[in-house]
PDB file of N, CA and C in Angstrom:
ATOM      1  N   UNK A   1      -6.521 -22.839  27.807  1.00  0.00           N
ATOM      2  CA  UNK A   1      -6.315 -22.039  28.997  1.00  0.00           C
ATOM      3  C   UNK A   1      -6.773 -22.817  30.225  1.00  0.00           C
ATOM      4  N   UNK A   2      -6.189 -22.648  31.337  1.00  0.00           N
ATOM      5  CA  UNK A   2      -6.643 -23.371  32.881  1.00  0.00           C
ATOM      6  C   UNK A   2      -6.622 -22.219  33.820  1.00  0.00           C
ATOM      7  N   UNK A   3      -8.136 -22.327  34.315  1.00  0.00           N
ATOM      8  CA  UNK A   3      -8.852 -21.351  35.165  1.00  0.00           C
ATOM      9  C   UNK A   3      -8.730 -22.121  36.373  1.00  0.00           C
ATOM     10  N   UNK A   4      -8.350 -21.235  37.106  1.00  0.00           N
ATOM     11  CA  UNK A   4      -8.099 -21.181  38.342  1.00  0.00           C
ATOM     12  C   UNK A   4      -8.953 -20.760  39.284  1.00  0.00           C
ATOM     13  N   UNK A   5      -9.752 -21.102  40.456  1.00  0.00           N
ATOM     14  CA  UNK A   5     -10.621 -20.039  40.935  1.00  0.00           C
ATOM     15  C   UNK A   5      -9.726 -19.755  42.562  1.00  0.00           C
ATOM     16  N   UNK A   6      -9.768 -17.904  42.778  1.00  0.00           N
ATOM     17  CA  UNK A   6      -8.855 -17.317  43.412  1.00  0.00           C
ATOM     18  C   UNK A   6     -10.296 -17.369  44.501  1.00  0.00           C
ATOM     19  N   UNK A   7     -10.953 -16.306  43.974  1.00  0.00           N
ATOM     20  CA  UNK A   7     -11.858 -15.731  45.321  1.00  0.00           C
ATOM     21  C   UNK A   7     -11.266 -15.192  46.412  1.00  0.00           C
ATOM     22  N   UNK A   8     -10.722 -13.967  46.353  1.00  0.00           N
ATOM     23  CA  UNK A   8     -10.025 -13.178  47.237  1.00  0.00           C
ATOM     24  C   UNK A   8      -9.961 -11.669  47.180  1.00  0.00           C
ATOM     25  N   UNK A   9     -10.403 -11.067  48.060  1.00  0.00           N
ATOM     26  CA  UNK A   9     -10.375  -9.740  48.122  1.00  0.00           C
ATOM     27  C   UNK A   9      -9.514  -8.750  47.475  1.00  0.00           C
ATOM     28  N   UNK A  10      -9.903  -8.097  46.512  1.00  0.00           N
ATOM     29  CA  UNK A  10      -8.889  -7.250  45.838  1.00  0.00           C
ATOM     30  C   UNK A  10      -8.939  -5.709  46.159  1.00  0.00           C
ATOM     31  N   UNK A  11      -8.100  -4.699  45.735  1.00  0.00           N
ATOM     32  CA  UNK A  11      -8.397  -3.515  45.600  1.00  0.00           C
ATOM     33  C   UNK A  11      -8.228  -3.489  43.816  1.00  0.00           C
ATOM     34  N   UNK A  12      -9.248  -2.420  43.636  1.00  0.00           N
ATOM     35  CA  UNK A  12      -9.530  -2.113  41.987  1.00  0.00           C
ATOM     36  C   UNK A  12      -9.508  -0.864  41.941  1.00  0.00           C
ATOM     37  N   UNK A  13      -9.043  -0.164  41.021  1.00  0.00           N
ATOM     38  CA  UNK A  13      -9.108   1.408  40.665  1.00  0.00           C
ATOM     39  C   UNK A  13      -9.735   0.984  39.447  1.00  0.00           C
ATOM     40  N   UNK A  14     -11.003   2.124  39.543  1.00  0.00           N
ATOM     41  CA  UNK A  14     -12.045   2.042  38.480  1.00  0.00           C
ATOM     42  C   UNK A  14     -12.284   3.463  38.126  1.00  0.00           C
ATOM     43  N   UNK A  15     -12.525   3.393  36.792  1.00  0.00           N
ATOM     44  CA  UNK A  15     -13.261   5.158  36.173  1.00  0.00           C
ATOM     45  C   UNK A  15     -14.909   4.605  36.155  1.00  0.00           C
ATOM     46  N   UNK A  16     -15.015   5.849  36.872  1.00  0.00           N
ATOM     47  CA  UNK A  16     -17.259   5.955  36.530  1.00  0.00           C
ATOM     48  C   UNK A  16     -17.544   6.856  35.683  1.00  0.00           C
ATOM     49  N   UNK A  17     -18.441   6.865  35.406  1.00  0.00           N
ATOM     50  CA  UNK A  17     -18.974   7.682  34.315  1.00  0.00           C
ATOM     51  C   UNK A  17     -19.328   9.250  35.250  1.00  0.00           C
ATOM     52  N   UNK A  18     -19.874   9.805  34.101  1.00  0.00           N
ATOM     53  CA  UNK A  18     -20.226  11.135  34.663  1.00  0.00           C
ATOM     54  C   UNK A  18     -21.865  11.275  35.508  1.00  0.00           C
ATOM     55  N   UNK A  19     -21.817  11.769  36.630  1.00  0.00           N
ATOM     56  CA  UNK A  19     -23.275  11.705  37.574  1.00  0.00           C
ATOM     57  C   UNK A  19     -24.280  11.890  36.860  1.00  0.00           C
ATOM     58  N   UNK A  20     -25.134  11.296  37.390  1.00  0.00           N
ATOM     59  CA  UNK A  20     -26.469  11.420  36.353  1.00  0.00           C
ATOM     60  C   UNK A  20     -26.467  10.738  35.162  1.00  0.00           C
ATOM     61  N   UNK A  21     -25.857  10.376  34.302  1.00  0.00           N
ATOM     62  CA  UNK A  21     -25.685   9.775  33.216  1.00  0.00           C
ATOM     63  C   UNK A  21     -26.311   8.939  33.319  1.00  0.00           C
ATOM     64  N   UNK A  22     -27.299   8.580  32.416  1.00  0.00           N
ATOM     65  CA  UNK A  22     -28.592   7.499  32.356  1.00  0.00           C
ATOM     66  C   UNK A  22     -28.101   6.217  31.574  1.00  0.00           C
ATOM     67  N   UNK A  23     -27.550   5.309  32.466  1.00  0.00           N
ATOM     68  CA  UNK A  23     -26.843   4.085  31.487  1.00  0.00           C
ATOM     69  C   UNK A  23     -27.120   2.807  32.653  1.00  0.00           C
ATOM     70  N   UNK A  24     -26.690   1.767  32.647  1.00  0.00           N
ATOM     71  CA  UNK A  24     -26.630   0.413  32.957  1.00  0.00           C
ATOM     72  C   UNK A  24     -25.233   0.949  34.372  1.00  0.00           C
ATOM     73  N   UNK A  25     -25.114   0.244  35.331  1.00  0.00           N
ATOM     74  CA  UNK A  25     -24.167   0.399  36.180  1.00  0.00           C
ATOM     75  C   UNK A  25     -22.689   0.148  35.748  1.00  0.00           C
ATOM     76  N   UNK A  26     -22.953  -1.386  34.893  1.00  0.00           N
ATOM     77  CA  UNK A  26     -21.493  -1.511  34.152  1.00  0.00           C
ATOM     78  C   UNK A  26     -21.214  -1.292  33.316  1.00  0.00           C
ATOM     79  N   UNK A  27     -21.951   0.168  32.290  1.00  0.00           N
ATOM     80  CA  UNK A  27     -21.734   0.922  31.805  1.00  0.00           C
ATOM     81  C   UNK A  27     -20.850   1.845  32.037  1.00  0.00           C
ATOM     82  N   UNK A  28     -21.238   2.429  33.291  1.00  0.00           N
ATOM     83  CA  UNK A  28     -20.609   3.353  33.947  1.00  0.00           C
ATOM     84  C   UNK A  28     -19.060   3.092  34.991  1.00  0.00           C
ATOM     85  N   UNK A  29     -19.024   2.079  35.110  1.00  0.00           N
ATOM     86  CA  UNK A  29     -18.200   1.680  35.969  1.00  0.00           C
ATOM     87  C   UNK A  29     -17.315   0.845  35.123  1.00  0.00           C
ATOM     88  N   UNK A  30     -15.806   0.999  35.358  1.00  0.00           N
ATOM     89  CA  UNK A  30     -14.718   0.010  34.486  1.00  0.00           C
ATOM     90  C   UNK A  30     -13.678   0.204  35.012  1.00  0.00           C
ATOM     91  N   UNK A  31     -13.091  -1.201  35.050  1.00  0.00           N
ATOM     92  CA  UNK A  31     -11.507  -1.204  36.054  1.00  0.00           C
ATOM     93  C   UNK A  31     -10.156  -0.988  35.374  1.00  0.00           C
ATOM     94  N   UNK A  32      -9.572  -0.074  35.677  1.00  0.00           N
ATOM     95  CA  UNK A  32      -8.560  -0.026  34.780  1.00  0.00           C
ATOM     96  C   UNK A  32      -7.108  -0.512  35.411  1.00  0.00           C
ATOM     97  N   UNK A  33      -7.235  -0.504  36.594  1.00  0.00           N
ATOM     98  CA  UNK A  33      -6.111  -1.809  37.345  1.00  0.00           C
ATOM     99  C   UNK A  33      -6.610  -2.252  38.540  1.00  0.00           C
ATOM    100  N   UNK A  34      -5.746  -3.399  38.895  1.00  0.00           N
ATOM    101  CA  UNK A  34      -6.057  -3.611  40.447  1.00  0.00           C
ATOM    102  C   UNK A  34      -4.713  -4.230  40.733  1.00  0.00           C
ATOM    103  N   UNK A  35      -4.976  -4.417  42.165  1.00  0.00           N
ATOM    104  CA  UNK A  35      -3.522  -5.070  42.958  1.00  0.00           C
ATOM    105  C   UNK A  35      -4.469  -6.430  43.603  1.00  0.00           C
ATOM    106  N   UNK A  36      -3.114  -7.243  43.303  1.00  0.00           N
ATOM    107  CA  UNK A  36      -3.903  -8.529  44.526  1.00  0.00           C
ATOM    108  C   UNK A  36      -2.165  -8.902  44.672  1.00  0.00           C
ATOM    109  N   UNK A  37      -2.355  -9.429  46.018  1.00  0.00           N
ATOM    110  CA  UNK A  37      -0.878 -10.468  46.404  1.00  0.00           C
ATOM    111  C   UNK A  37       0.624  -9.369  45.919  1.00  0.00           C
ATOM    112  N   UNK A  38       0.052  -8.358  46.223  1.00  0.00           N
ATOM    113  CA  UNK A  38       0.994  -6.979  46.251  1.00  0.00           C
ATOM    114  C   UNK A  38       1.944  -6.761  45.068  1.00  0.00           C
ATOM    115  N   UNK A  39       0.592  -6.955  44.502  1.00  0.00           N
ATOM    116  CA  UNK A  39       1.632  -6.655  42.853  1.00  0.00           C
ATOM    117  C   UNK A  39       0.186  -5.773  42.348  1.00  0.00           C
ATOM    118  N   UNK A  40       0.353  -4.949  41.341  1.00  0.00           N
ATOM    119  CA  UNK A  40      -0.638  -4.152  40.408  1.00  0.00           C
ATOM    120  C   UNK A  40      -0.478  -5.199  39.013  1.00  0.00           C
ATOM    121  N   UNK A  41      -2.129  -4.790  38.937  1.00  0.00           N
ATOM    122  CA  UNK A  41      -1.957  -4.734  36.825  1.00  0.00           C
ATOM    123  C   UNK A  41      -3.070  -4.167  36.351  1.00  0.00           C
ATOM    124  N   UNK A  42      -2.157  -4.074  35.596  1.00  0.00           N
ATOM    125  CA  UNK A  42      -2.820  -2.892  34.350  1.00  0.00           C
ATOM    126  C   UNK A  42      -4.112  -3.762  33.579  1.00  0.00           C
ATOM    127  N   UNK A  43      -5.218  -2.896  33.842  1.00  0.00           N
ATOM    128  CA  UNK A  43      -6.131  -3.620  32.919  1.00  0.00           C
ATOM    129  C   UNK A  43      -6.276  -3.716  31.048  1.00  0.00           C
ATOM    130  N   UNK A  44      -5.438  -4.305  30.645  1.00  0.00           N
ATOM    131  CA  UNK A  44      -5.447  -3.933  28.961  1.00  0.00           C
ATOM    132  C   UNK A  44      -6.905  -3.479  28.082  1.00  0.00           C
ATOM    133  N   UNK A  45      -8.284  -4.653  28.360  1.00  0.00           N
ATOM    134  CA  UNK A  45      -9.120  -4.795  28.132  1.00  0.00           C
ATOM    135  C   UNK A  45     -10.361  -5.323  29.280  1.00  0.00           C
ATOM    136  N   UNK A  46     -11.685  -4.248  28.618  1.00  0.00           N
ATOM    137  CA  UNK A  46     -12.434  -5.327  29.653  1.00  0.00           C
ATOM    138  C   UNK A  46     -13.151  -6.101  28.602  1.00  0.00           C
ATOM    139  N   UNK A  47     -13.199  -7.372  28.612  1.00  0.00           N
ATOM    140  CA  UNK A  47     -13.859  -8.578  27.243  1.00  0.00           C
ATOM    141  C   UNK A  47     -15.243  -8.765  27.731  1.00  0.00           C
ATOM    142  N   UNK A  48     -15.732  -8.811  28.529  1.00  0.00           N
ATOM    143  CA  UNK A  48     -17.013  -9.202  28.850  1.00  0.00           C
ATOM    144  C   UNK A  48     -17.413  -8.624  30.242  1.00  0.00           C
ATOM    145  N   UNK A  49     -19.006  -8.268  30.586  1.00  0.00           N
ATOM    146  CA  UNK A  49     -19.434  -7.973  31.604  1.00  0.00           C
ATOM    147  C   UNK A  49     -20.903  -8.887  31.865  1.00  0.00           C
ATOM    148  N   UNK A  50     -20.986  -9.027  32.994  1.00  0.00           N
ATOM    149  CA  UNK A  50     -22.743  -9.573  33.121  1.00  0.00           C
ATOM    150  C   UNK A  50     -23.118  -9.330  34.533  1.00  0.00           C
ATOM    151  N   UNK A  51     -23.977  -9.628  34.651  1.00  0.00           N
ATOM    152  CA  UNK A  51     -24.644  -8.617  35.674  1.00  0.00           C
ATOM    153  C   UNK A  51     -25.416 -10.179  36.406  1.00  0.00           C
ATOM    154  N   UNK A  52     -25.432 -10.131  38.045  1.00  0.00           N
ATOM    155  CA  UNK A  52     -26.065 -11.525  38.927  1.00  0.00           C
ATOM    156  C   UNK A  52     -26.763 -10.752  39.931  1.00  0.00           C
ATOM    157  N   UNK A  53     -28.272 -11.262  40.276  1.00  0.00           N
ATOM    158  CA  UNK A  53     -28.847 -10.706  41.447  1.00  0.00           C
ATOM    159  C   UNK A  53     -28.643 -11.527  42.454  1.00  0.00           C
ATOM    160  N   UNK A  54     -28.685 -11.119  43.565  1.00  0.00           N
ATOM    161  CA  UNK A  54     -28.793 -11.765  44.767  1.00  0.00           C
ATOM    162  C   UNK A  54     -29.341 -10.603  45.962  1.00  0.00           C
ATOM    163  N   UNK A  55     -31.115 -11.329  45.684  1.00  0.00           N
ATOM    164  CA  UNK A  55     -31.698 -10.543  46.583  1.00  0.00           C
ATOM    165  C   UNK A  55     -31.490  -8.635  46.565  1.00  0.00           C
ATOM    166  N   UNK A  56     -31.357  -8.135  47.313  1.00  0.00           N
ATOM    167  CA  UNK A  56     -31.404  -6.531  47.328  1.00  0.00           C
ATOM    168  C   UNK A  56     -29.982  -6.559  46.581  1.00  0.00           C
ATOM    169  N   UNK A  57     -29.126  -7.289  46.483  1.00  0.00           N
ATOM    170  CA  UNK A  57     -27.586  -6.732  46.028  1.00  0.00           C
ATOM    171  C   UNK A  57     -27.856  -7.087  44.446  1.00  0.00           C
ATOM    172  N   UNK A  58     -27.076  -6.625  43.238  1.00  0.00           N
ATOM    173  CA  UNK A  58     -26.389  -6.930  42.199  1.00  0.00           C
ATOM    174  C   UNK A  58     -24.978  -7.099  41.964  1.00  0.00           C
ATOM    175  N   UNK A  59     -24.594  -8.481  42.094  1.00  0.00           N
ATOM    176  CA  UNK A  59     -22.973  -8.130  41.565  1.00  0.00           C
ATOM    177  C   UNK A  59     -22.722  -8.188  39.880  1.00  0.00           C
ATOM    178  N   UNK A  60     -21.404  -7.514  39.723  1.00  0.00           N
ATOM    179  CA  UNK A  60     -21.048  -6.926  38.258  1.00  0.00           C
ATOM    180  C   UNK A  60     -19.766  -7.661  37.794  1.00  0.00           C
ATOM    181  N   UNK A  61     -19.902  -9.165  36.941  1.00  0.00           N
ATOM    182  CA  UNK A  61     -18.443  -9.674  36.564  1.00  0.00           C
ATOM    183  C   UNK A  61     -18.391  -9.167  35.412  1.00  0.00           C
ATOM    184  N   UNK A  62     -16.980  -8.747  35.477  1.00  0.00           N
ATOM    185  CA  UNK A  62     -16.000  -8.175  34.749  1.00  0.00           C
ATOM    186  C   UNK A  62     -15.008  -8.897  34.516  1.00  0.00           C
ATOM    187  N   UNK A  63     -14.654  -9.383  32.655  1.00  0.00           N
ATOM    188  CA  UNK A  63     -13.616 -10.222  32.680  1.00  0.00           C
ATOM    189  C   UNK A  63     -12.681  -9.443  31.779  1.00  0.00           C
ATOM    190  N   UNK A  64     -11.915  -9.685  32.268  1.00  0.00           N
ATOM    191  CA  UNK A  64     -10.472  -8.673  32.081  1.00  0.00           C
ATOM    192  C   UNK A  64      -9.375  -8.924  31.587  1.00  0.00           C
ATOM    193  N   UNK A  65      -8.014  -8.299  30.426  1.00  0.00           N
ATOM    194  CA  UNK A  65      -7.204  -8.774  30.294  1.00  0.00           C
ATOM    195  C   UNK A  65      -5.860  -8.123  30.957  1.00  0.00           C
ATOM    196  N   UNK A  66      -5.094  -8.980  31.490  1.00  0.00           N
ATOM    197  CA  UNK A  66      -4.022  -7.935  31.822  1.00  0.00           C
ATOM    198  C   UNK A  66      -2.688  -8.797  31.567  1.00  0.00           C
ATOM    199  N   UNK A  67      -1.751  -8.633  30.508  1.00  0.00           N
ATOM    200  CA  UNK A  67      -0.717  -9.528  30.107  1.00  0.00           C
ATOM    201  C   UNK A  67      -1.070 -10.238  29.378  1.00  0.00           C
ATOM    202  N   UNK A  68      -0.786 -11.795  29.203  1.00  0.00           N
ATOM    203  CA  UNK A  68      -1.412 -13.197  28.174  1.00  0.00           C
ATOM    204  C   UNK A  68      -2.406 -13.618  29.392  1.00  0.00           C
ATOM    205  N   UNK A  69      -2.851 -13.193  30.779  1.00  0.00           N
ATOM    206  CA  UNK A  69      -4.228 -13.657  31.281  1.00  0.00           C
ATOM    207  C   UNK A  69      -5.121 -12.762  31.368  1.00  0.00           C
ATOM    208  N   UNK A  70      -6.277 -14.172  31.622  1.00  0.00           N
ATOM    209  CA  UNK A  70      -8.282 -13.352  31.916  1.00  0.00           C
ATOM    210  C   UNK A  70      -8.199 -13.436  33.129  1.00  0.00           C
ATOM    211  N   UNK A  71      -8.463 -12.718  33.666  1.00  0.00           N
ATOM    212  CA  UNK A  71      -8.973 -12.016  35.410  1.00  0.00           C
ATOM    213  C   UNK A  71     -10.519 -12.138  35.162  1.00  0.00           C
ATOM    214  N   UNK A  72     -11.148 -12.314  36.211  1.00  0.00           N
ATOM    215  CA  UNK A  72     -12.691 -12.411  36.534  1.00  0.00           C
ATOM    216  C   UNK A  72     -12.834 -11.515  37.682  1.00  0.00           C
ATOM    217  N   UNK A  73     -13.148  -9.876  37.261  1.00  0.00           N
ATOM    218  CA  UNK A  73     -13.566  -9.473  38.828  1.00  0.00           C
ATOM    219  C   UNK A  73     -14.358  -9.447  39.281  1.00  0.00           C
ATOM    220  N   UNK A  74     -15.262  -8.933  40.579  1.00  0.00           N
ATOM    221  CA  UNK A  74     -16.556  -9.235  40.668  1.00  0.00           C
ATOM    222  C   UNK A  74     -16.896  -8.488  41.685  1.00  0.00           C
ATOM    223  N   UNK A  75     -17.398  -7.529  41.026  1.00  0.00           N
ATOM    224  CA  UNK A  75     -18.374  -6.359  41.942  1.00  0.00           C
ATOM    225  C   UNK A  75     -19.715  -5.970  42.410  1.00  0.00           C
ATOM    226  N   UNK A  76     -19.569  -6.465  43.936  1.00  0.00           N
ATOM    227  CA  UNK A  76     -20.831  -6.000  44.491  1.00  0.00           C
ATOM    228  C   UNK A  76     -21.441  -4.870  45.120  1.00  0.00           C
ATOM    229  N   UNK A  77     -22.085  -5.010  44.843  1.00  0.00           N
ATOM    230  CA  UNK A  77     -22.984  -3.333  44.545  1.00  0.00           C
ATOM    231  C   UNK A  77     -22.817  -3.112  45.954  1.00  0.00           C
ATOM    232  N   UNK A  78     -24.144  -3.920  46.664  1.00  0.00           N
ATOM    233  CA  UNK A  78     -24.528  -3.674  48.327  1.00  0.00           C
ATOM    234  C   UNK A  78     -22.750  -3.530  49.260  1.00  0.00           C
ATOM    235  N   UNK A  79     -21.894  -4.216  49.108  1.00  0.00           N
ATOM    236  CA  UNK A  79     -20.875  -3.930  50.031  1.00  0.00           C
ATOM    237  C   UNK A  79     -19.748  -3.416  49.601  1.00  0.00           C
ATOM    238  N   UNK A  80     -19.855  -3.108  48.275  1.00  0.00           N
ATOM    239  CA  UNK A  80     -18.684  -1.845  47.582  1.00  0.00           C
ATOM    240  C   UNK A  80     -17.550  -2.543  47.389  1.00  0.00           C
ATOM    241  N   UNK A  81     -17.467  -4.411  47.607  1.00  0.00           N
ATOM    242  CA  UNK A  81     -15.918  -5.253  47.343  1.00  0.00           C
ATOM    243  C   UNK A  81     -15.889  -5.734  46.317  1.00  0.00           C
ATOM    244  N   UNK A  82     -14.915  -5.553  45.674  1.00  0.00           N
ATOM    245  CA  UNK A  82     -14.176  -6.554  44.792  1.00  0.00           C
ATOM    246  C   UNK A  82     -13.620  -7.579  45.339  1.00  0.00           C
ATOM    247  N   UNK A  83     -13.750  -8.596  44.255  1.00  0.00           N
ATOM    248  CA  UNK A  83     -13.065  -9.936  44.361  1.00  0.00           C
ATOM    249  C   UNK A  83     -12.760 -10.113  43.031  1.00  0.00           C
ATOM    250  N   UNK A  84     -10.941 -10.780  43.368  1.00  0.00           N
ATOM    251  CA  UNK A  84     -11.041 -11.672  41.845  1.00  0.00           C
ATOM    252  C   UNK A  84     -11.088 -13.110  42.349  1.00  0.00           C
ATOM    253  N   UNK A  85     -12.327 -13.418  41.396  1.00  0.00           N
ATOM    254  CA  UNK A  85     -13.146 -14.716  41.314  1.00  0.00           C
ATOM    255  C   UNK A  85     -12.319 -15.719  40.747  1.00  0.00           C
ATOM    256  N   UNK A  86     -11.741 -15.647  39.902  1.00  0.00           N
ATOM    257  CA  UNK A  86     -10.554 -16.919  38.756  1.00  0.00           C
ATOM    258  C   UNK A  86      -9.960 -15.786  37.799  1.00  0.00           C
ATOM    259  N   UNK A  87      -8.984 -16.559  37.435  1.00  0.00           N
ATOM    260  CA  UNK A  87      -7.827 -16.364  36.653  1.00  0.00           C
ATOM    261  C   UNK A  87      -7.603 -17.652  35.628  1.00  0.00           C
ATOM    262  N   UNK A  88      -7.341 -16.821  34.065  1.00  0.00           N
ATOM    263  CA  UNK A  88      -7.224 -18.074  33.209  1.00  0.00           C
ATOM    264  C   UNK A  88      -6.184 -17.757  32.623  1.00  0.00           C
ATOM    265  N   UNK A  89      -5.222 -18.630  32.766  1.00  0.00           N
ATOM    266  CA  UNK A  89      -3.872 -18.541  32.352  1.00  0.00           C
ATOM    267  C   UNK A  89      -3.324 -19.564  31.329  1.00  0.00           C
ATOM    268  N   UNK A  90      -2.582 -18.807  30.071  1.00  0.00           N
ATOM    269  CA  UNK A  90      -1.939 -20.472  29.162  1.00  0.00           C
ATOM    270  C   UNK A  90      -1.656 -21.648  29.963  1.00  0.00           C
ATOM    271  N   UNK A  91      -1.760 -22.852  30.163  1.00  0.00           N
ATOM    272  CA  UNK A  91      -0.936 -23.542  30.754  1.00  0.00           C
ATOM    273  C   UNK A  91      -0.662 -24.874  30.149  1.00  0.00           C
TER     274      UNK A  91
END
């Protein structure tokens, strides 16, 4: 596979868990599509999550399948944006 790194502002539609629910953030939180470069996709799978501090913020990567590619999204807590970070595609 050849990863690509995008780093560009996305929109993501995500399901959260139910309020109050005593769990991990990316527990609760999971993307089930997003749009970039005015196209949607469907999130098939999420394969991996990990969690990065930076200072008062936490961001949340999320690696994702949608089609035959991995999406890398990457959610920060403190300013509520997504980014997809890279894309790994057959090549």
């Amino acid at each position: 596979m050849v990863t690509n790194r995008i780093n560009e502002r996305v929109r993501v539609y995500a399901v959260h868990g139910a309020p109050g629910e005593r769990c991990a953030p990316h527990e609760r939180l999971r993307p089930v599509a997003f749009c970039w470069r005015n196209r949607q996709y469907r999130v098939s799978e999420v394969t991996y999550v990990w969690r990065e501090s930076r200072g008062e913020s936490e961001r949340y990567h999320f690696a994702v399948t949608a089609g035959n590619n991995v999406y890398e999204l990457l959610y920060e807590t403190r300013s509520l944006n997504w980014t997809l970070a890279s894309v790994a595609c057959e090549g």
